[in-house]
PDB file of N, CA and C in Angstrom:
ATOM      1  N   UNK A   1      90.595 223.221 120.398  1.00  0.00           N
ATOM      2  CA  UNK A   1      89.849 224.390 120.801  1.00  0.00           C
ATOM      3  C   UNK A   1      90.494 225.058 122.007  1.00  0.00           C
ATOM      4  N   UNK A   2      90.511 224.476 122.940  1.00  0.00           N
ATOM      5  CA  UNK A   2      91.457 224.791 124.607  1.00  0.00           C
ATOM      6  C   UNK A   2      92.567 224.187 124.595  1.00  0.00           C
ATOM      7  N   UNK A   3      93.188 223.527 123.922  1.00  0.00           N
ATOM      8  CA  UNK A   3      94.697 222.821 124.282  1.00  0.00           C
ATOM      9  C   UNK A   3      95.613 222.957 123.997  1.00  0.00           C
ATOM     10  N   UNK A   4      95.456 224.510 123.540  1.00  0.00           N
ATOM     11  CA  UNK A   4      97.128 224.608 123.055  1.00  0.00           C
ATOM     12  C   UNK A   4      97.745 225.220 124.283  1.00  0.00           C
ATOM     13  N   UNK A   5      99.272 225.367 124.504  1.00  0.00           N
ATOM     14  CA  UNK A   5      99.924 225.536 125.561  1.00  0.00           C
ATOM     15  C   UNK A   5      99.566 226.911 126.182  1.00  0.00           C
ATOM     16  N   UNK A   6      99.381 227.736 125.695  1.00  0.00           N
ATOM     17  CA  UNK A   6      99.192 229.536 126.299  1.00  0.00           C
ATOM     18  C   UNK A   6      97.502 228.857 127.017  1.00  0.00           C
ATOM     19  N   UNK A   7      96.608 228.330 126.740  1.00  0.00           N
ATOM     20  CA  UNK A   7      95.372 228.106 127.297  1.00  0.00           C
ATOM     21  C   UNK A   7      95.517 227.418 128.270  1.00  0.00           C
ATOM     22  N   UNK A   8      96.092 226.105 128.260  1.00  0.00           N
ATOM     23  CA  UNK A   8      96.560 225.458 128.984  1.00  0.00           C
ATOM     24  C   UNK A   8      97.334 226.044 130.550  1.00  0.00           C
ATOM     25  N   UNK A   9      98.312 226.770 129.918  1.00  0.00           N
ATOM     26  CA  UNK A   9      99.083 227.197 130.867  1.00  0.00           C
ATOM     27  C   UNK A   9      98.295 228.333 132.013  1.00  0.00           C
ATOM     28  N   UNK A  10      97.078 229.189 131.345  1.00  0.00           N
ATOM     29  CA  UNK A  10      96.491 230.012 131.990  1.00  0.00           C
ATOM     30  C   UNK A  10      95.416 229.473 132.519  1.00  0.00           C
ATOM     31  N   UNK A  11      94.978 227.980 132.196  1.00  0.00           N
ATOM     32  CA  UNK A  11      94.095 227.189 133.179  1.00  0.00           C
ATOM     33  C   UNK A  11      94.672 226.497 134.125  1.00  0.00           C
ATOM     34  N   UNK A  12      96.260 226.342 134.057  1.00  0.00           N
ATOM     35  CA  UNK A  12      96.508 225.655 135.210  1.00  0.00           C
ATOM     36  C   UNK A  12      96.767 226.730 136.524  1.00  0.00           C
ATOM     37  N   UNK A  13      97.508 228.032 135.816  1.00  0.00           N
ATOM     38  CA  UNK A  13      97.474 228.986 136.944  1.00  0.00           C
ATOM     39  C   UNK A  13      96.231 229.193 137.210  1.00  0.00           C
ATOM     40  N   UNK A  14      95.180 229.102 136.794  1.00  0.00           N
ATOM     41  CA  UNK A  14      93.793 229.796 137.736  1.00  0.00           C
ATOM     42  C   UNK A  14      93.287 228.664 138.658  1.00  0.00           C
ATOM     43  N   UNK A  15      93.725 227.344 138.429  1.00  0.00           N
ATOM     44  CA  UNK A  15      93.634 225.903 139.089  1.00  0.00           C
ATOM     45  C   UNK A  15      94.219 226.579 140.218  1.00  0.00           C
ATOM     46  N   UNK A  16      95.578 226.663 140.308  1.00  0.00           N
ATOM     47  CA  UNK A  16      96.952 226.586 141.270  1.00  0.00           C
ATOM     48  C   UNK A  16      96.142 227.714 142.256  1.00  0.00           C
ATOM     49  N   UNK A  17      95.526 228.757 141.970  1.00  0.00           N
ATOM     50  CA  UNK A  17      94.825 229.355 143.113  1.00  0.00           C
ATOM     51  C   UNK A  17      93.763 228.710 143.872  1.00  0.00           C
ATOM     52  N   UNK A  18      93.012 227.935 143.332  1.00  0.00           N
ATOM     53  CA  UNK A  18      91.350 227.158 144.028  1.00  0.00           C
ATOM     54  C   UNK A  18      92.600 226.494 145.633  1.00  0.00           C
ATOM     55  N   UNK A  19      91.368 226.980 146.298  1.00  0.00           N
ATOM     56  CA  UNK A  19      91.475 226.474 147.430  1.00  0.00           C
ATOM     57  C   UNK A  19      90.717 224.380 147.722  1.00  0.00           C
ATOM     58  N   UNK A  20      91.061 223.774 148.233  1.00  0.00           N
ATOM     59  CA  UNK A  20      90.776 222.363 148.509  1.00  0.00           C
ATOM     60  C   UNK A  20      90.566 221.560 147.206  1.00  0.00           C
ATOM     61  N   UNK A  21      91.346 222.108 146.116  1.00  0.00           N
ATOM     62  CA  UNK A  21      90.981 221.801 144.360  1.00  0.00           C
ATOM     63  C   UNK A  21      92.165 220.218 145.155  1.00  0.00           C
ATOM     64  N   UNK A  22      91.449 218.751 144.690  1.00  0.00           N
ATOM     65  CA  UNK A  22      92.174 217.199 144.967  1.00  0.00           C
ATOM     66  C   UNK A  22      92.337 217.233 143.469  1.00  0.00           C
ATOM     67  N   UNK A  23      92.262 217.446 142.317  1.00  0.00           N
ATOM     68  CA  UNK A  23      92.809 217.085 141.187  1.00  0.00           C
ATOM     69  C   UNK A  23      92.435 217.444 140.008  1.00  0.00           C
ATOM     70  N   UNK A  24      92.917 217.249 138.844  1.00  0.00           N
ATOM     71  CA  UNK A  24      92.087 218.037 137.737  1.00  0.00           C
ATOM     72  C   UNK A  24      92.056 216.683 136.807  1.00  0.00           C
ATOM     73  N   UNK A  25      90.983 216.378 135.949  1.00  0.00           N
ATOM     74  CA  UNK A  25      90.931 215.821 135.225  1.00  0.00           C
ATOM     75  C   UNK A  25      90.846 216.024 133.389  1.00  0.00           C
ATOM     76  N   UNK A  26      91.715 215.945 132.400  1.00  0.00           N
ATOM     77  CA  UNK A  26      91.464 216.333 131.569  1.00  0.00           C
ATOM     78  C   UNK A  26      91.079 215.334 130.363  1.00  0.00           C
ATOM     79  N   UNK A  27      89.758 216.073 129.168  1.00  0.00           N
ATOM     80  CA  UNK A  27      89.433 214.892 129.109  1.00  0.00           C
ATOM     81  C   UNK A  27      89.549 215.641 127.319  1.00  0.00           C
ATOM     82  N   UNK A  28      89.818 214.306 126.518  1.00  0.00           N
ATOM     83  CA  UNK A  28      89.719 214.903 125.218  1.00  0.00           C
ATOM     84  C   UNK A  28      88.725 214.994 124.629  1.00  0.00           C
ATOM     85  N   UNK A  29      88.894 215.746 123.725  1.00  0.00           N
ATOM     86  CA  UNK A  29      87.710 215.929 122.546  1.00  0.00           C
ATOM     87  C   UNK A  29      86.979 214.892 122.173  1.00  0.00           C
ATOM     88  N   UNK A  30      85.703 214.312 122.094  1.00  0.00           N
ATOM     89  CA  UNK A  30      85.188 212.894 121.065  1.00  0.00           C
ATOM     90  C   UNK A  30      84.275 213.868 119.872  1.00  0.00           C
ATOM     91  N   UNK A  31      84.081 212.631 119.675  1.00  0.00           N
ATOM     92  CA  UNK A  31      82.543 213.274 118.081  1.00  0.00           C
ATOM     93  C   UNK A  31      81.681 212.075 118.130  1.00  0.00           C
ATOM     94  N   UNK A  32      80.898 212.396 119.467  1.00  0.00           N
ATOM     95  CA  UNK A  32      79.887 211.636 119.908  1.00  0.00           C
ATOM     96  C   UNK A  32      78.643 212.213 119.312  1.00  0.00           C
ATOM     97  N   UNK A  33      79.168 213.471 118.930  1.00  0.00           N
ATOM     98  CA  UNK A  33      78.118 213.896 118.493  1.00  0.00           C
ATOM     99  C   UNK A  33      77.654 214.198 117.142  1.00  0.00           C
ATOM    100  N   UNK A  34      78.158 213.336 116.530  1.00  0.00           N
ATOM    101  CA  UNK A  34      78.508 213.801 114.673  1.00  0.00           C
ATOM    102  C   UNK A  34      77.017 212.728 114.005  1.00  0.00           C
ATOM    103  N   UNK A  35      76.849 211.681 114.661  1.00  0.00           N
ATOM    104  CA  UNK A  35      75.801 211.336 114.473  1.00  0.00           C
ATOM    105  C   UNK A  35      74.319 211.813 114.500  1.00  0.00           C
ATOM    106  N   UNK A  36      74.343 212.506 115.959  1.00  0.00           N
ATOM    107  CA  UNK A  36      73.049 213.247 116.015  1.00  0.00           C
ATOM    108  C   UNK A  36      73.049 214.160 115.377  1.00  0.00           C
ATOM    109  N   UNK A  37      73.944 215.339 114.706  1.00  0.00           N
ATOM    110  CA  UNK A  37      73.948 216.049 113.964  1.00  0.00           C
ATOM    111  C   UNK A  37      73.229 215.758 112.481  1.00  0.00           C
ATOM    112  N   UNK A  38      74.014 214.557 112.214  1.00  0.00           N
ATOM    113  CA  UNK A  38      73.504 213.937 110.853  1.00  0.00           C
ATOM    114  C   UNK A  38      72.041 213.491 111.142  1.00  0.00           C
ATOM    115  N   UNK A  39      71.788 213.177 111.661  1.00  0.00           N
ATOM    116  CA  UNK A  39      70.062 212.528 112.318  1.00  0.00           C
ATOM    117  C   UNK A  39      68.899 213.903 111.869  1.00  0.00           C
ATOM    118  N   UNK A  40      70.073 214.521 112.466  1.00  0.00           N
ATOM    119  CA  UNK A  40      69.214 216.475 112.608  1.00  0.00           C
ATOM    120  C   UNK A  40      69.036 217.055 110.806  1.00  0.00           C
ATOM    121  N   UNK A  41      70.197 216.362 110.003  1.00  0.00           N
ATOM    122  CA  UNK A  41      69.920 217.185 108.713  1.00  0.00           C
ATOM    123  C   UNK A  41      70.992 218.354 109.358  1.00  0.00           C
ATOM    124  N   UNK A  42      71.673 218.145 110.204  1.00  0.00           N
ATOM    125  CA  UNK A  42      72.700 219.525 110.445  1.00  0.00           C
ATOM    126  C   UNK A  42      74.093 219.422 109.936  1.00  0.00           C
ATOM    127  N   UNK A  43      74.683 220.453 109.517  1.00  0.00           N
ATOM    128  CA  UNK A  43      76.395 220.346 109.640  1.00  0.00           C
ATOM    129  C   UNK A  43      76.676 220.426 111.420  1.00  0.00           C
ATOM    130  N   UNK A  44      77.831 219.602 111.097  1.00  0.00           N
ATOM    131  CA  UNK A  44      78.439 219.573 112.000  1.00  0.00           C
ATOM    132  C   UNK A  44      79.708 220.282 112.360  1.00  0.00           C
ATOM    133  N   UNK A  45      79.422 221.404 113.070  1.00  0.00           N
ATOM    134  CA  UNK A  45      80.331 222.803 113.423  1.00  0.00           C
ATOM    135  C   UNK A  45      82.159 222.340 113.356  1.00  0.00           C
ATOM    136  N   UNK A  46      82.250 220.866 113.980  1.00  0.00           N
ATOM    137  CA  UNK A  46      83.300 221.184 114.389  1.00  0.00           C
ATOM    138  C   UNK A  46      83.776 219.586 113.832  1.00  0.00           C
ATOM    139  N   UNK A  47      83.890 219.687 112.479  1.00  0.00           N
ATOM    140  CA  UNK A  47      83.839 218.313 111.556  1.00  0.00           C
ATOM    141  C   UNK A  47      85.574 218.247 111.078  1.00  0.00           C
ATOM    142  N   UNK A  48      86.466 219.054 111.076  1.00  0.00           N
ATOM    143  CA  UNK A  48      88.077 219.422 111.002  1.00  0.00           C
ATOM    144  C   UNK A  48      88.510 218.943 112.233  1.00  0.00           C
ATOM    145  N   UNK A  49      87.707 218.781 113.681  1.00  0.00           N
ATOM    146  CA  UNK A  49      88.459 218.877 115.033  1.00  0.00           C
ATOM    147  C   UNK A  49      88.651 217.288 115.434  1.00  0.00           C
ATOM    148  N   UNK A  50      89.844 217.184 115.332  1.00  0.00           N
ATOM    149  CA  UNK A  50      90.161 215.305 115.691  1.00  0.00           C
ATOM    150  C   UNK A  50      90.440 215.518 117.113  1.00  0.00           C
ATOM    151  N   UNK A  51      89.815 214.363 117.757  1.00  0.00           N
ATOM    152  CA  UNK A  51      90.434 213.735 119.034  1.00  0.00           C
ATOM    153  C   UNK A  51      91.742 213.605 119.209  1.00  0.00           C
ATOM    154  N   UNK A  52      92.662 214.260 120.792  1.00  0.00           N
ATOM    155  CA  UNK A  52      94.187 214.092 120.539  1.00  0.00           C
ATOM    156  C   UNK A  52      94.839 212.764 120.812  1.00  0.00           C
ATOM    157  N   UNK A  53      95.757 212.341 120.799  1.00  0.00           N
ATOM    158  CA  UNK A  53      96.120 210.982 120.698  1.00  0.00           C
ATOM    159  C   UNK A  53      96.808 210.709 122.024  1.00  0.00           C
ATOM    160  N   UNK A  54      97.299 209.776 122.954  1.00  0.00           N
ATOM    161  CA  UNK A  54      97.988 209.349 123.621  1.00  0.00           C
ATOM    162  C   UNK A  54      98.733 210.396 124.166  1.00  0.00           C
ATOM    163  N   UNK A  55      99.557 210.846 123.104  1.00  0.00           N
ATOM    164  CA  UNK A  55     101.014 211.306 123.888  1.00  0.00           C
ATOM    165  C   UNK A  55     100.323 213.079 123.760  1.00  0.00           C
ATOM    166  N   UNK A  56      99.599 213.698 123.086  1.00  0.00           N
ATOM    167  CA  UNK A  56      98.875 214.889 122.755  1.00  0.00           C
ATOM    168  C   UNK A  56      98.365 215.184 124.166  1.00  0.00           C
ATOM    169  N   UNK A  57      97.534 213.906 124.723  1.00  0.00           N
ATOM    170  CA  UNK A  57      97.051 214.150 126.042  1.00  0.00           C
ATOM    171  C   UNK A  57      98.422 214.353 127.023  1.00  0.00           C
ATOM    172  N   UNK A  58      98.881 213.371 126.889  1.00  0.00           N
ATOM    173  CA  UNK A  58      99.871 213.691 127.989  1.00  0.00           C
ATOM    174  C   UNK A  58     101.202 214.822 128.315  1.00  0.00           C
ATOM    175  N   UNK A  59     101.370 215.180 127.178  1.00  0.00           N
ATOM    176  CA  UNK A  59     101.737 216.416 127.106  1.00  0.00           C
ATOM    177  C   UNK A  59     100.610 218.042 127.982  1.00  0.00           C
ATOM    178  N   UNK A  60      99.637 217.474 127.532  1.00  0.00           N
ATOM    179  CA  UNK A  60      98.342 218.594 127.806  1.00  0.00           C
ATOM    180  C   UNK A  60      98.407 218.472 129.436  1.00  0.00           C
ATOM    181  N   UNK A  61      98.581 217.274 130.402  1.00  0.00           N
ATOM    182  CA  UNK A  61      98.700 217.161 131.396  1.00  0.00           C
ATOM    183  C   UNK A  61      99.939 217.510 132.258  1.00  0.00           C
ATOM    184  N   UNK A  62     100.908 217.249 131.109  1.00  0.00           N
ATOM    185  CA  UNK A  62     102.438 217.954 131.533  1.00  0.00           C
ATOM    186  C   UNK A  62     102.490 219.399 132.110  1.00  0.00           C
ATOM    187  N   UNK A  63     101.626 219.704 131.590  1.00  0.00           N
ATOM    188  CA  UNK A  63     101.368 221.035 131.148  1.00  0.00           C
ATOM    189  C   UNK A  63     100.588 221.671 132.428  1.00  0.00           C
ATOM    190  N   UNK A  64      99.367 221.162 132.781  1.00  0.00           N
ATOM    191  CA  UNK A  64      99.125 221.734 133.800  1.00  0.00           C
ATOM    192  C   UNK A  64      99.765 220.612 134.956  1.00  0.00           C
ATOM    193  N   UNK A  65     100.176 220.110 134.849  1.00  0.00           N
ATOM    194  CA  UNK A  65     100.850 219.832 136.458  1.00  0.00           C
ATOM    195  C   UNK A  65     102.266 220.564 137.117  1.00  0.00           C
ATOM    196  N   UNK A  66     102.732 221.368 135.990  1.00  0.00           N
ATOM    197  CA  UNK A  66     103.717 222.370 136.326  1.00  0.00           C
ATOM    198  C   UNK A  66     102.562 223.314 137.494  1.00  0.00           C
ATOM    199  N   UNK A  67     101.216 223.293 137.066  1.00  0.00           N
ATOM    200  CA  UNK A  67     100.439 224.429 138.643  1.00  0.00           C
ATOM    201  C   UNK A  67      99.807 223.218 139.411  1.00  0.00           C
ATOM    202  N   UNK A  68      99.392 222.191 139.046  1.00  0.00           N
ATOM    203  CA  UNK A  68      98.407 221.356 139.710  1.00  0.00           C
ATOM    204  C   UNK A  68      99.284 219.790 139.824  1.00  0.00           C
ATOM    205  N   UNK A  69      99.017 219.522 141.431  1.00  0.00           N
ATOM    206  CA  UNK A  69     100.071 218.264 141.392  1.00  0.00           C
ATOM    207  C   UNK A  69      99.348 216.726 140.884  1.00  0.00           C
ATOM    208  N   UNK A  70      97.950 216.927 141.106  1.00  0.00           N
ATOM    209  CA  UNK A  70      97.610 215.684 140.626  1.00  0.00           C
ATOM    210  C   UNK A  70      96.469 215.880 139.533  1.00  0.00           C
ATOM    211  N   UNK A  71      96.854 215.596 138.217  1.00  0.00           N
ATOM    212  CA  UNK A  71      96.179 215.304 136.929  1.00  0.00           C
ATOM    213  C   UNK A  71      96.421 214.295 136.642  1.00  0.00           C
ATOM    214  N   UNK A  72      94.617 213.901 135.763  1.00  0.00           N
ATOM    215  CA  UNK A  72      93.959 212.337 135.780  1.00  0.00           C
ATOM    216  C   UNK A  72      94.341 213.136 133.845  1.00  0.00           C
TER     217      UNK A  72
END
């Protein structure tokens, strides 16, 4: 949804401006919520969207630490 590189890259420049910003944390996608959906009798909107893997994240962090020096 947010992680491709052009999003990425324009959240780390709006980071790189915050004043007293100690770090950014980025966190992936889950489907914590695919259960309660089903509970509800609902579709679940976003049933195509997988969690990124290991190296997906760390790339995503590569990414903004070119503006921000410390990402969790």
């Amino acid at each position: 949804m947010n992680d491709d590189s052009k999003t990425l890259h324009a959240t780390g420049a709006f980071l790189a401006n915050l004043e007293n910003l100690d770090h950014v944390q980025l966190l992936p996608y889950h489907r914590l919520g695919v259960d309660t959906y089903q509970k509800l009798g609902r579709p679940y909107p976003l049933e195509d969207v997988r969690s990124p893997d290991a190296e997906q994240m760390e790339e995503s962090r590569d990414l903004v630490r070119a503006y921000v020096r410390n990402v969790i």
